[in-house]
PDB file of N, CA and C in Angstrom:
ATOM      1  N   UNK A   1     140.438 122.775  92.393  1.00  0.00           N
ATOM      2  CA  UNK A   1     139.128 122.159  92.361  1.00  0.00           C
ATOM      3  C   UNK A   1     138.137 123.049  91.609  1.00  0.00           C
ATOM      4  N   UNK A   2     138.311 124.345  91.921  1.00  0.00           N
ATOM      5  CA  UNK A   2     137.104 125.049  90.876  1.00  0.00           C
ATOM      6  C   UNK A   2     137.631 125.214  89.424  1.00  0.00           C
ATOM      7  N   UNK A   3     138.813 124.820  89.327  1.00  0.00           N
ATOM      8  CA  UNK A   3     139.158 124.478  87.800  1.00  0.00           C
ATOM      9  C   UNK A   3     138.077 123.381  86.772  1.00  0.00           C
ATOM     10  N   UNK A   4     138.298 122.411  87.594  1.00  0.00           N
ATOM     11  CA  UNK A   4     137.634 121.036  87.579  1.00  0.00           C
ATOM     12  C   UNK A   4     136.250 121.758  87.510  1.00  0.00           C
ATOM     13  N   UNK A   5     135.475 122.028  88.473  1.00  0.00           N
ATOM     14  CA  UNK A   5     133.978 122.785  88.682  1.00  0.00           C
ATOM     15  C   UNK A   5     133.399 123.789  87.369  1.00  0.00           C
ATOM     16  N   UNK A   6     134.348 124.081  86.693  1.00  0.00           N
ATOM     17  CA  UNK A   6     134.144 125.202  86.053  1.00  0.00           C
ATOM     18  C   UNK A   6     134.448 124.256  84.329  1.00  0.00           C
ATOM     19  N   UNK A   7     135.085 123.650  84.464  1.00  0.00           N
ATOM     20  CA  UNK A   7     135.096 122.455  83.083  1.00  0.00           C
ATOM     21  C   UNK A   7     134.025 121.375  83.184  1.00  0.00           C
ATOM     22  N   UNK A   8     133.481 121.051  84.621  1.00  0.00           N
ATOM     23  CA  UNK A   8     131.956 120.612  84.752  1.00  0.00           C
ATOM     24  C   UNK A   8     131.038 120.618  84.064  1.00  0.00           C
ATOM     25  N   UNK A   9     130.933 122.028  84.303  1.00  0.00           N
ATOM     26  CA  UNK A   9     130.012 122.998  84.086  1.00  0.00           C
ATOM     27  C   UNK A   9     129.561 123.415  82.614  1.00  0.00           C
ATOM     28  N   UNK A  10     130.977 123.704  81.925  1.00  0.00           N
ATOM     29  CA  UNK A  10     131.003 123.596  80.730  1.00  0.00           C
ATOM     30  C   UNK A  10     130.898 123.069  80.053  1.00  0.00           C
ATOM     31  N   UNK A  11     130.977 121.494  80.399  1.00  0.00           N
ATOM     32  CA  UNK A  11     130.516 120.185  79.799  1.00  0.00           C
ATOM     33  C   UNK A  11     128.972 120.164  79.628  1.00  0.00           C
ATOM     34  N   UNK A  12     128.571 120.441  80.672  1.00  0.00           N
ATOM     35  CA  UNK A  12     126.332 120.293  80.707  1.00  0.00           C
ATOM     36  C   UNK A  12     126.494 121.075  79.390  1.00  0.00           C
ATOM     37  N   UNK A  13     126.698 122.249  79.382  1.00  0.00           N
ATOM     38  CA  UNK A  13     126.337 123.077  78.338  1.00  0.00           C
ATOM     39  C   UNK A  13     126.920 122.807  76.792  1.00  0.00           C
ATOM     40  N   UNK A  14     128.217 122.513  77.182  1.00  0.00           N
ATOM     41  CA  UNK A  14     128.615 121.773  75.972  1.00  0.00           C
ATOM     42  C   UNK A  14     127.735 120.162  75.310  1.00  0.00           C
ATOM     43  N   UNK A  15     127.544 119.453  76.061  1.00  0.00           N
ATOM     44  CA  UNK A  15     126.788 118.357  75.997  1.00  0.00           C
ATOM     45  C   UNK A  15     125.107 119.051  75.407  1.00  0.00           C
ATOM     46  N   UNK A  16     124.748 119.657  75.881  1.00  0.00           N
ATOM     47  CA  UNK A  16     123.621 120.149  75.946  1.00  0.00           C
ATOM     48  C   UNK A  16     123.236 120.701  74.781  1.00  0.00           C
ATOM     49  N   UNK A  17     124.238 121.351  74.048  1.00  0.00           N
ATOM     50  CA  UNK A  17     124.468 121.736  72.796  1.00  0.00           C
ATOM     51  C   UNK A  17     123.956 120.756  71.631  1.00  0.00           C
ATOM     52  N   UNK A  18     125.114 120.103  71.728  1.00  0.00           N
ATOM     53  CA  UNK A  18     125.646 118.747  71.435  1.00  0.00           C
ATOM     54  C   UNK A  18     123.961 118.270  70.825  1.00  0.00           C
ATOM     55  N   UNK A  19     123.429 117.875  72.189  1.00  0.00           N
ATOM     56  CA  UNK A  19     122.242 117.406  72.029  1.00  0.00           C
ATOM     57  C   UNK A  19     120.592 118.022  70.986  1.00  0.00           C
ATOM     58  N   UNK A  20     121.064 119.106  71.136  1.00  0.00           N
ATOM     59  CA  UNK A  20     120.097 120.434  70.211  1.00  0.00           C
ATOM     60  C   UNK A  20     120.756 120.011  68.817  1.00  0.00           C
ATOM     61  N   UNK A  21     122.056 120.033  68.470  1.00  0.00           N
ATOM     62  CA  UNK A  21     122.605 119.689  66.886  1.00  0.00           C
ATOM     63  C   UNK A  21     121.879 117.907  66.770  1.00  0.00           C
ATOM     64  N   UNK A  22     122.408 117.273  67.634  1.00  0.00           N
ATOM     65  CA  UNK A  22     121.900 116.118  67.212  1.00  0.00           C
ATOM     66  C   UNK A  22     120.428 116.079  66.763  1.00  0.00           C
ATOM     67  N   UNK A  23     119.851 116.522  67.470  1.00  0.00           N
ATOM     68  CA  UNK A  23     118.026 116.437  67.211  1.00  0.00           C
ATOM     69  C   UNK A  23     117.701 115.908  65.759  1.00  0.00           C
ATOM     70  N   UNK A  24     118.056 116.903  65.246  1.00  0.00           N
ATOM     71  CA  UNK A  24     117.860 116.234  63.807  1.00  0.00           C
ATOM     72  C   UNK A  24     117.810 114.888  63.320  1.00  0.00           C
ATOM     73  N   UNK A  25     119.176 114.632  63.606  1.00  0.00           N
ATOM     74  CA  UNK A  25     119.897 113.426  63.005  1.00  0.00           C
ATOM     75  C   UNK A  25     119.481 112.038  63.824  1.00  0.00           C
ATOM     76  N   UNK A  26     118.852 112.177  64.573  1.00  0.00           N
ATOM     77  CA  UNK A  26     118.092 111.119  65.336  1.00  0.00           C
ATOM     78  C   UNK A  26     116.588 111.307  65.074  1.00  0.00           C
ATOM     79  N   UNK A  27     116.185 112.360  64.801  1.00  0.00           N
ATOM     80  CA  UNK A  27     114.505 111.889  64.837  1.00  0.00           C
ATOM     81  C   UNK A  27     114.904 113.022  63.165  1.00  0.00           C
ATOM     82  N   UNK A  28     113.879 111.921  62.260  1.00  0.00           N
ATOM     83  CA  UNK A  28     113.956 112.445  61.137  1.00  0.00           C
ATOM     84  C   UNK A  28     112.860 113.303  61.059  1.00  0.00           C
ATOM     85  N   UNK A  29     111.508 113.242  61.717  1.00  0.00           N
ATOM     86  CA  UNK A  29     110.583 113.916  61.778  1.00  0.00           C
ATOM     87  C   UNK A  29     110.604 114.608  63.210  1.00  0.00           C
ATOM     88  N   UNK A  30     109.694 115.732  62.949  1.00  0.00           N
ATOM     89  CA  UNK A  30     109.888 116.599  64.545  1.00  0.00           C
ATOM     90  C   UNK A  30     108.274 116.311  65.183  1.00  0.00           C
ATOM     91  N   UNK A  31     108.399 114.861  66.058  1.00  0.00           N
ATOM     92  CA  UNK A  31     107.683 114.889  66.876  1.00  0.00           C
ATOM     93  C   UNK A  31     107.744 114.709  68.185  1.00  0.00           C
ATOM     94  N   UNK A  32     106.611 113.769  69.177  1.00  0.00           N
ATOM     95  CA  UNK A  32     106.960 114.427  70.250  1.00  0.00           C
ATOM     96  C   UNK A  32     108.077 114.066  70.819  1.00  0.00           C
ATOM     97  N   UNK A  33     108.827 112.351  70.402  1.00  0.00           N
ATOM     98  CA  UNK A  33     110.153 112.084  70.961  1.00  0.00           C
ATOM     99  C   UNK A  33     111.069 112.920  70.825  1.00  0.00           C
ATOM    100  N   UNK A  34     110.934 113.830  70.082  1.00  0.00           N
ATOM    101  CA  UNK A  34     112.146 114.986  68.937  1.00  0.00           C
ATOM    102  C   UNK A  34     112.396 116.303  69.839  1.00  0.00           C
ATOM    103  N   UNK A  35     110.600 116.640  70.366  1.00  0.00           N
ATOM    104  CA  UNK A  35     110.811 117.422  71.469  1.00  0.00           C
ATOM    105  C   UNK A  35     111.210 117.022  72.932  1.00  0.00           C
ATOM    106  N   UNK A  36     111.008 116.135  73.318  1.00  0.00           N
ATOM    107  CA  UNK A  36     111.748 116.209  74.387  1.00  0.00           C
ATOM    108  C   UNK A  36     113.306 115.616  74.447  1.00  0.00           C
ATOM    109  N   UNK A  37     113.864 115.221  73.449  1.00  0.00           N
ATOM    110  CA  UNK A  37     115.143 115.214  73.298  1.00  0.00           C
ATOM    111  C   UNK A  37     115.216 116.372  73.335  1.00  0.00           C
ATOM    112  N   UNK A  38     115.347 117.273  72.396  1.00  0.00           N
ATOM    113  CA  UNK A  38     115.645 118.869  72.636  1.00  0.00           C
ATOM    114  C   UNK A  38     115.500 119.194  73.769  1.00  0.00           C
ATOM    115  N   UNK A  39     114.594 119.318  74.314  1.00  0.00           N
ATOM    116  CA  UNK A  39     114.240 119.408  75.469  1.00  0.00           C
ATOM    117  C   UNK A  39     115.312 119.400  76.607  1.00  0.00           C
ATOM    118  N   UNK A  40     115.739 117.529  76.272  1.00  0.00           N
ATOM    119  CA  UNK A  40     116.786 117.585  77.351  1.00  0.00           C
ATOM    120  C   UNK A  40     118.293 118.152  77.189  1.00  0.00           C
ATOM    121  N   UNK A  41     118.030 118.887  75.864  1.00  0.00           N
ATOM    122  CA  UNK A  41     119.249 119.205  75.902  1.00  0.00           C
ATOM    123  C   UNK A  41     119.348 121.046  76.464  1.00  0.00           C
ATOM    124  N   UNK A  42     117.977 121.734  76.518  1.00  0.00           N
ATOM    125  CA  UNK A  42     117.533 122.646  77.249  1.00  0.00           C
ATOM    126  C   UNK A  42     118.338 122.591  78.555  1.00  0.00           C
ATOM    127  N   UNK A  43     117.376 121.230  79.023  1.00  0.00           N
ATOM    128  CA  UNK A  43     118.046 121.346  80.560  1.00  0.00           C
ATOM    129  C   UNK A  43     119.066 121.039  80.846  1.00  0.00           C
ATOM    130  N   UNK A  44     120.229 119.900  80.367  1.00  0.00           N
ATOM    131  CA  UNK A  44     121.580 120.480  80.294  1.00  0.00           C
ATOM    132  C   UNK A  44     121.975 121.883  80.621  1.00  0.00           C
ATOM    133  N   UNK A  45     121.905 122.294  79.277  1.00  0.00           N
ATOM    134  CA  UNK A  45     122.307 124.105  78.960  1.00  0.00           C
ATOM    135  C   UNK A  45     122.201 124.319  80.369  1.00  0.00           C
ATOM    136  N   UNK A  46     120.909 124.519  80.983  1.00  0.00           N
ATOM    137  CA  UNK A  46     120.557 124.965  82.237  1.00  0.00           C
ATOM    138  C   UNK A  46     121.062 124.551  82.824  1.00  0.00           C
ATOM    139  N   UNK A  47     121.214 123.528  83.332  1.00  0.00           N
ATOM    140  CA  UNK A  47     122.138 122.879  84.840  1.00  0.00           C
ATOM    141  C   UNK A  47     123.551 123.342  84.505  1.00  0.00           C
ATOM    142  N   UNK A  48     124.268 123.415  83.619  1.00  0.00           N
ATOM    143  CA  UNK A  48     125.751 123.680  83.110  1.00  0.00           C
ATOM    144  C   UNK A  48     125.627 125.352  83.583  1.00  0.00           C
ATOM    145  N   UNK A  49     124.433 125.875  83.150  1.00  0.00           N
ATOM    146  CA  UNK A  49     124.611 127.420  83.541  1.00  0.00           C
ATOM    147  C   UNK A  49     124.276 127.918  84.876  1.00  0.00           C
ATOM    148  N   UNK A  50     123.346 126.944  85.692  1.00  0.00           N
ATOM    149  CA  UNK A  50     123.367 127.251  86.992  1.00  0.00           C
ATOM    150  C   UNK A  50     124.751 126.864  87.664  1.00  0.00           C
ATOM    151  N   UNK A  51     125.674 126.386  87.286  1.00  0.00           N
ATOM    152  CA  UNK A  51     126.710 125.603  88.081  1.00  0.00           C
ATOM    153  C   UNK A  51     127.651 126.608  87.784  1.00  0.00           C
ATOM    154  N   UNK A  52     127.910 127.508  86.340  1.00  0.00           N
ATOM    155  CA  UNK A  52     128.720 128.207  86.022  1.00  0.00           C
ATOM    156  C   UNK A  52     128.328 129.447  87.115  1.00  0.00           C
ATOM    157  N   UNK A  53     126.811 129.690  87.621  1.00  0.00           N
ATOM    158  CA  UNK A  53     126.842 130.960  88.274  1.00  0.00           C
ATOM    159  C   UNK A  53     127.262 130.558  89.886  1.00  0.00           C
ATOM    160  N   UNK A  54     126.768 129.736  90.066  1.00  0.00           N
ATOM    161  CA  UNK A  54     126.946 129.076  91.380  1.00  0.00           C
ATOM    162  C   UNK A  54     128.520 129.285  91.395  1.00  0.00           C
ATOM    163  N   UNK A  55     129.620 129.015  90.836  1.00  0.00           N
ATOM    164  CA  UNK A  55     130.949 129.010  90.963  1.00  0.00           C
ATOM    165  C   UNK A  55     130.946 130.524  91.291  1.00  0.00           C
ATOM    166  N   UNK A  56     130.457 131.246  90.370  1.00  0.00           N
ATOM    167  CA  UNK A  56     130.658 132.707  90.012  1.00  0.00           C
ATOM    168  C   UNK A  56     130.492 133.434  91.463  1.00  0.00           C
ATOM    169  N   UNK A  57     128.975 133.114  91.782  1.00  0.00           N
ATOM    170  CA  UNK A  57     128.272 133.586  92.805  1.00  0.00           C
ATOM    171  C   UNK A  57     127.985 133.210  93.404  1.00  0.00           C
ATOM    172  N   UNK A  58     128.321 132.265  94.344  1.00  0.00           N
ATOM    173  CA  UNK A  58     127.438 131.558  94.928  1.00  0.00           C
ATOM    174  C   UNK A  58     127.594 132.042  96.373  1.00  0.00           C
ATOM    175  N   UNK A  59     129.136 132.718  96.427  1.00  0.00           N
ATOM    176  CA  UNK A  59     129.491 133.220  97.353  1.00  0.00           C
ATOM    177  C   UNK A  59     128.998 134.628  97.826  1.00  0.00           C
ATOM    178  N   UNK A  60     127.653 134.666  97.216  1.00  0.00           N
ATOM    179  CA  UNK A  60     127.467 136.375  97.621  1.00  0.00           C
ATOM    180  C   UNK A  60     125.485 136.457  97.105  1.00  0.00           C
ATOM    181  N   UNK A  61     125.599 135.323  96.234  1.00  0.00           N
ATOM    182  CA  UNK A  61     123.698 135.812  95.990  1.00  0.00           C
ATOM    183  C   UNK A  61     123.434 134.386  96.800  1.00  0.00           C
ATOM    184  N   UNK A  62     122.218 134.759  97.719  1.00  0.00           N
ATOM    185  CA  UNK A  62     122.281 134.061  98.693  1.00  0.00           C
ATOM    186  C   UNK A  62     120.875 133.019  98.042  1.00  0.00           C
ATOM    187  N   UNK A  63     121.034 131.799  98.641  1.00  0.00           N
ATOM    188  CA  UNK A  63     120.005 130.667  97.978  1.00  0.00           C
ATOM    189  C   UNK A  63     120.618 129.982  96.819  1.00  0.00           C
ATOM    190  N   UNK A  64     121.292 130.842  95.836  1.00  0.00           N
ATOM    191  CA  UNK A  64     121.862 130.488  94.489  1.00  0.00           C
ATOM    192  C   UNK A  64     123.053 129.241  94.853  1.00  0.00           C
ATOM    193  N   UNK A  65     123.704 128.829  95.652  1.00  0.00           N
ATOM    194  CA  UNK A  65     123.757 127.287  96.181  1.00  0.00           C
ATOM    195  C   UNK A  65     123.381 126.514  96.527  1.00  0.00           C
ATOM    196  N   UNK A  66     122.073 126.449  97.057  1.00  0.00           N
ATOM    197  CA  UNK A  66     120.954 125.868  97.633  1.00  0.00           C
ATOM    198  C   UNK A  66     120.173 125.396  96.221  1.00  0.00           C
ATOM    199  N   UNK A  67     119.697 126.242  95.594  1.00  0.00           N
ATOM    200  CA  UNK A  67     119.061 125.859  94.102  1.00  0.00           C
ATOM    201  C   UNK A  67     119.916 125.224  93.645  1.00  0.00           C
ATOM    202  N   UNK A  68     120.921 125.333  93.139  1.00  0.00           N
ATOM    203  CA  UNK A  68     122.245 124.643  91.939  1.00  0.00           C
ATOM    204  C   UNK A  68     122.017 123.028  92.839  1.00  0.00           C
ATOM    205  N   UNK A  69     122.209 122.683  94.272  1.00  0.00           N
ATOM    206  CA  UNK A  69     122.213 121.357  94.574  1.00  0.00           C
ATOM    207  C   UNK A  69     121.398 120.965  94.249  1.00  0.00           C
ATOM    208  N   UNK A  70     120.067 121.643  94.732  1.00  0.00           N
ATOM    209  CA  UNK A  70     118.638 121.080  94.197  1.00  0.00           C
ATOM    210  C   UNK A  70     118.315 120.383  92.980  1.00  0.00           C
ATOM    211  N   UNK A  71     118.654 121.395  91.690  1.00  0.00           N
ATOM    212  CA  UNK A  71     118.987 120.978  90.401  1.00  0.00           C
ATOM    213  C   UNK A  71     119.441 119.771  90.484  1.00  0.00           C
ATOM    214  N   UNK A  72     120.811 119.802  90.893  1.00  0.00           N
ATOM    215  CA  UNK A  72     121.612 118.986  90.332  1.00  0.00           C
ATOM    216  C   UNK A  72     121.126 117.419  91.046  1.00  0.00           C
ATOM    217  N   UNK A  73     120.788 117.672  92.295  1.00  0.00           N
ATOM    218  CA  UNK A  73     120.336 115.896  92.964  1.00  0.00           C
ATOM    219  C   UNK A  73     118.816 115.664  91.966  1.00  0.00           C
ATOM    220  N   UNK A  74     117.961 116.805  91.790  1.00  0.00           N
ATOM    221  CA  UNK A  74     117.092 116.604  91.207  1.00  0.00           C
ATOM    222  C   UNK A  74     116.822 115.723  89.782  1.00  0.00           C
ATOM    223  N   UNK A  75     118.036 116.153  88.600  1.00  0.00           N
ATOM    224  CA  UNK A  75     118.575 115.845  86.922  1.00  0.00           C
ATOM    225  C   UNK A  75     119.140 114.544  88.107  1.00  0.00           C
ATOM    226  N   UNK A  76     120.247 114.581  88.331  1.00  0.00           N
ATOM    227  CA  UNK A  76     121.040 113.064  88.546  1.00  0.00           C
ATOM    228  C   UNK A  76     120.154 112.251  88.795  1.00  0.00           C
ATOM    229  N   UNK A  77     119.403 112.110  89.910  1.00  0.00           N
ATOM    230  CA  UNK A  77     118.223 111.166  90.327  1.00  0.00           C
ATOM    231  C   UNK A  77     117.393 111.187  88.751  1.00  0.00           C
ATOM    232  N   UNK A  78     116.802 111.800  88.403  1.00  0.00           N
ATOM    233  CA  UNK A  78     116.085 111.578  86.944  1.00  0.00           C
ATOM    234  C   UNK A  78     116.933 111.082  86.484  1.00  0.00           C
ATOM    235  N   UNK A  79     118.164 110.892  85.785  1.00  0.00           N
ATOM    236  CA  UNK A  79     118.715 110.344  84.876  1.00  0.00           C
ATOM    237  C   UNK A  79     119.277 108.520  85.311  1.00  0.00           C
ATOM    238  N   UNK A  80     119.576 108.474  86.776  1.00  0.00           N
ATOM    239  CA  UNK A  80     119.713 107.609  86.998  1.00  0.00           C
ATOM    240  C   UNK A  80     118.554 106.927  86.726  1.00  0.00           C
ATOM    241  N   UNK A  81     117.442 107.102  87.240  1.00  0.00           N
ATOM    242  CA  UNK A  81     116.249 106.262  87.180  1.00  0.00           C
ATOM    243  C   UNK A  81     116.112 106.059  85.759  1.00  0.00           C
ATOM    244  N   UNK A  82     116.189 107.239  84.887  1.00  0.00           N
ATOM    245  CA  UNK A  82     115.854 106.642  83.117  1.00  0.00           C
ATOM    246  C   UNK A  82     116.929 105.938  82.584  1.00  0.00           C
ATOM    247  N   UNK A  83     118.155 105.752  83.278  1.00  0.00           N
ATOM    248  CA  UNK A  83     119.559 105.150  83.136  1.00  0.00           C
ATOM    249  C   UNK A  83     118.459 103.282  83.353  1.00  0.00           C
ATOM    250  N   UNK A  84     118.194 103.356  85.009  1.00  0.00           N
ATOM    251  CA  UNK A  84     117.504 101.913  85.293  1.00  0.00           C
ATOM    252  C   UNK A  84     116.127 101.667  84.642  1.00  0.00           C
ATOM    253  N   UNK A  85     115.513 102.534  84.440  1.00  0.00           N
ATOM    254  CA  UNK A  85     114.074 102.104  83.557  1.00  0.00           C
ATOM    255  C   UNK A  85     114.465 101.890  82.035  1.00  0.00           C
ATOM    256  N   UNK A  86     115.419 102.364  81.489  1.00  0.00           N
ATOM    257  CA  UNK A  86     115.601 102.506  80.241  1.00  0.00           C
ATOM    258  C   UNK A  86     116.832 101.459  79.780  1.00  0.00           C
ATOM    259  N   UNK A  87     117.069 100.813  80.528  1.00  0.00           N
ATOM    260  CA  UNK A  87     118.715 100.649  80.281  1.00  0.00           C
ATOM    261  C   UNK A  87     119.103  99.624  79.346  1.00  0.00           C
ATOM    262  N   UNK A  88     118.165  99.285  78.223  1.00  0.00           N
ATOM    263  CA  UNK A  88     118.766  99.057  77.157  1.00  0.00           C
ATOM    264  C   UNK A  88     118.688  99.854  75.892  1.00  0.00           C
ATOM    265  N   UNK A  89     118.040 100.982  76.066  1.00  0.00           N
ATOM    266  CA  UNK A  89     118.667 102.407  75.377  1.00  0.00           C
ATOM    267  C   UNK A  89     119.911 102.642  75.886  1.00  0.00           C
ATOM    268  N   UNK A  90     119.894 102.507  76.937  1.00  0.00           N
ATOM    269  CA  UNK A  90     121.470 103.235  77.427  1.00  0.00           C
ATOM    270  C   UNK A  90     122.737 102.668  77.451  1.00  0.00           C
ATOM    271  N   UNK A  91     122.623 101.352  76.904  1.00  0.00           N
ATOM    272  CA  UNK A  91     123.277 100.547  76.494  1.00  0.00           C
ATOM    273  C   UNK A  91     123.953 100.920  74.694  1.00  0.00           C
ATOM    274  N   UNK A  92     122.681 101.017  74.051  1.00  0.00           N
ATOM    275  CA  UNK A  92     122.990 101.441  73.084  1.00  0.00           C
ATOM    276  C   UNK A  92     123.621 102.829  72.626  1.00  0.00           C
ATOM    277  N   UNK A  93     123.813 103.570  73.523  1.00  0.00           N
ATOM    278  CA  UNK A  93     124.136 105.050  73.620  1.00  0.00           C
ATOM    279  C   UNK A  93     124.422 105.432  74.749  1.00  0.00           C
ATOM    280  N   UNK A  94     126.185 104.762  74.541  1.00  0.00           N
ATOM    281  CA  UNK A  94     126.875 104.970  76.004  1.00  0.00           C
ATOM    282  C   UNK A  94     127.209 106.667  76.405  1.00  0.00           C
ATOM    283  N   UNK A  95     127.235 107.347  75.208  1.00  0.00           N
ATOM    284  CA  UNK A  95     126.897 109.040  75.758  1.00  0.00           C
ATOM    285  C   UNK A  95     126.354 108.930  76.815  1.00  0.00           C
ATOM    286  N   UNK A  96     125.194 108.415  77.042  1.00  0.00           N
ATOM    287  CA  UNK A  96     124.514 108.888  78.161  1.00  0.00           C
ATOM    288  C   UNK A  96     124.979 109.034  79.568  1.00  0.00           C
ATOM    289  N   UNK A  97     125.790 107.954  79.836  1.00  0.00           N
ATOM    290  CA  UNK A  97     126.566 107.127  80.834  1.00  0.00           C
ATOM    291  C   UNK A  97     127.249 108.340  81.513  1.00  0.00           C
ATOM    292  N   UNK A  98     128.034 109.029  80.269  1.00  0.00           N
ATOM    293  CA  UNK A  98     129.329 110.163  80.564  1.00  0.00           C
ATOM    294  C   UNK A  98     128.031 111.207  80.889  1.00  0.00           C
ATOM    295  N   UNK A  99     126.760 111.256  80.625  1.00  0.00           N
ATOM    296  CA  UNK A  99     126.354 112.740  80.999  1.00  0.00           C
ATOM    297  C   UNK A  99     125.675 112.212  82.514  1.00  0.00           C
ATOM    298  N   UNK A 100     125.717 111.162  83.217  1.00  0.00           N
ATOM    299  CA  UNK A 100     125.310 110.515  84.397  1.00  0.00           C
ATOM    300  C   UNK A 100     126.981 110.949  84.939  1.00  0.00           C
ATOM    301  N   UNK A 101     127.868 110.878  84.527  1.00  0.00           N
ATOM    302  CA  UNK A 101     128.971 110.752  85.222  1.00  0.00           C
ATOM    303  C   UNK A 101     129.378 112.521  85.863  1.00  0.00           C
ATOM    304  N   UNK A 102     129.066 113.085  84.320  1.00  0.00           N
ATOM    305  CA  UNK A 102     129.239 114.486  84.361  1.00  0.00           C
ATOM    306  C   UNK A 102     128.716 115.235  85.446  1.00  0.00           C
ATOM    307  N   UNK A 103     127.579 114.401  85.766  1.00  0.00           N
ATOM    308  CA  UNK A 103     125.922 115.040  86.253  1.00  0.00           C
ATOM    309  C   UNK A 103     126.405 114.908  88.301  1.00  0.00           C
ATOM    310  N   UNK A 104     127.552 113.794  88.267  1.00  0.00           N
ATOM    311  CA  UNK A 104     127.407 113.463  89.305  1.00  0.00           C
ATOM    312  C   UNK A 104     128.681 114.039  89.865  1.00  0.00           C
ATOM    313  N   UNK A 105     129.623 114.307  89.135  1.00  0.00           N
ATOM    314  CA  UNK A 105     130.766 115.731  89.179  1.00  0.00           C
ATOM    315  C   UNK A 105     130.242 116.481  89.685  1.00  0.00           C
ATOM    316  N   UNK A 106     129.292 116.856  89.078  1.00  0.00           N
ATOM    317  CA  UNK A 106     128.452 118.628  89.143  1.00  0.00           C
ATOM    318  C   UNK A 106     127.702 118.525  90.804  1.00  0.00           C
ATOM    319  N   UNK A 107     127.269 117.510  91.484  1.00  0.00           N
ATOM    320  CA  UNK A 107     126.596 117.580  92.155  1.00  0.00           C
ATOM    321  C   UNK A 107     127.293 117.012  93.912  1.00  0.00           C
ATOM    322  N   UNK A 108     128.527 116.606  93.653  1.00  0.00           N
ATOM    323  CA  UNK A 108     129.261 116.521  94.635  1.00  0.00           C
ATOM    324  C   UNK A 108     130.095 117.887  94.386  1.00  0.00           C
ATOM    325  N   UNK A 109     130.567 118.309  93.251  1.00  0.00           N
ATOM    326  CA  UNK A 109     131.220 119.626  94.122  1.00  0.00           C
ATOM    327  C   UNK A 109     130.514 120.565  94.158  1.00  0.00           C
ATOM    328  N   UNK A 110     129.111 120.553  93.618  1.00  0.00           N
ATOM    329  CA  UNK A 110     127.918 121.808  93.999  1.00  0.00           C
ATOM    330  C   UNK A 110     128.065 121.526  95.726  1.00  0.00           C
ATOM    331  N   UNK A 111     127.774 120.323  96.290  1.00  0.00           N
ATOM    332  CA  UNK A 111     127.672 120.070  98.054  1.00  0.00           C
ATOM    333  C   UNK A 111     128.910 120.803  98.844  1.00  0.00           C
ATOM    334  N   UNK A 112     130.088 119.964  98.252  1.00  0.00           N
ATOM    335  CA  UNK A 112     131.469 120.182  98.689  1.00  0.00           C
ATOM    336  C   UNK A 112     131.243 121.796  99.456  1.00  0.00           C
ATOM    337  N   UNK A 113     132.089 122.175 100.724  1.00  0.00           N
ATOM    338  CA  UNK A 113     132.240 123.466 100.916  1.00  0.00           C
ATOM    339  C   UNK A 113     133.298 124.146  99.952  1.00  0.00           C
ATOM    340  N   UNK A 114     133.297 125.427  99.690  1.00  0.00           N
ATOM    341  CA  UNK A 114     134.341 126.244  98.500  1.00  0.00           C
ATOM    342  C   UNK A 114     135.231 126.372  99.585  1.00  0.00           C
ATOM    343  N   UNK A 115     136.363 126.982  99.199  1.00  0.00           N
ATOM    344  CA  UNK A 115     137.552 127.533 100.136  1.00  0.00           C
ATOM    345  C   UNK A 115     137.607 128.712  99.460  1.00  0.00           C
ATOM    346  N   UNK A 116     137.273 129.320  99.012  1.00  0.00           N
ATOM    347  CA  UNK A 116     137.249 130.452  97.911  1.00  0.00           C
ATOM    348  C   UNK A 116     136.053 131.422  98.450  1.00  0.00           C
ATOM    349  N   UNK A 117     136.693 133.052  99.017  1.00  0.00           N
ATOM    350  CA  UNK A 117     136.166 133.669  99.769  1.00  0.00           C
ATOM    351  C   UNK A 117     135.303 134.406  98.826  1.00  0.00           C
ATOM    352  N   UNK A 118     134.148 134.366  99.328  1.00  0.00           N
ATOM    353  CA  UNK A 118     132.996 135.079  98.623  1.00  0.00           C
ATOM    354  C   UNK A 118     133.713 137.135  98.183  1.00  0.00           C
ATOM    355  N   UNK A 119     133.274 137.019  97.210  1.00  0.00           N
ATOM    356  CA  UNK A 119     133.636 138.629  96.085  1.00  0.00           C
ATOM    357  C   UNK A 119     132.176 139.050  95.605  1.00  0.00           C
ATOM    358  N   UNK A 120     132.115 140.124  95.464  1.00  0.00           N
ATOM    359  CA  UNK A 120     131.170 140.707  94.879  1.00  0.00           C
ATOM    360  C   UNK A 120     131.581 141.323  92.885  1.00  0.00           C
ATOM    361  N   UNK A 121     133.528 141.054  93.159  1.00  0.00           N
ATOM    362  CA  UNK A 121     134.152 141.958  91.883  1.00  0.00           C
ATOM    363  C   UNK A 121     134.818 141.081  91.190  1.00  0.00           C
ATOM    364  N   UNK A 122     134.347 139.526  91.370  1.00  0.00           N
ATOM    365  CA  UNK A 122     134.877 138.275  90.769  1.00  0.00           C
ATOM    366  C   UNK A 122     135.322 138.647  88.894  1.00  0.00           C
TER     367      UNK A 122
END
């Protein structure tokens, strides 16, 4: 399972990426729609990297599981709602769908208990 957790994880950030290269190629000019696409591909990065530490650490820096859920119910709930307010953008750009799907990976096994005994020399 933290195999799975840890290819999660790597996905936000990979996706997130993803989303910073695209910028361009979707908004020909850099305004404000341009920034907050980037934007969301910021917070990707971020949620992919809180989840990577959370695996890492979560078992030993204390709160740093508590935040990562937070995050993560926090982005899923946002995305769902711009999934239902938006949803004939999201129609047109079924990407999105897989980063709702990704989002919701990340946030059931952020809850899940680990079986994996907390290390300090991971």
């Amino acid at each position: 399972m933290q195999q799975v957790d840890r290819i999660i994880g790597g996905l936000l950030v990979g996706i997130g990426l993803l989303q910073w290269i695209a910028t361009p190629i979707f908004f020909r000019q850099f305004e404000e729609p341009a920034a907050w696409f980037f934007n969301g591909g910021i917070t990707l990065i971020f949620l992919g990297a809180f989840n990577l530490l959370r695996i890492r650490y979560g078992g030993v820096a204390s709160g740093l599981k508590q935040v990562c859920i937070a995050a993560n119910l926090t982005l899923l709930t946002f995305w769902l709602v711009m999934a239902i307010g938006l949803w004939y953008k999201f129609l047109r750009y079924p990407a999105a769908f897989v980063v709702i799907v990704v989002m919701a990976g990340a946030t059931v096994l952020s809850i899940i208990p680990s079986r994996r005994r907390p290390t300090t020399s991971d």
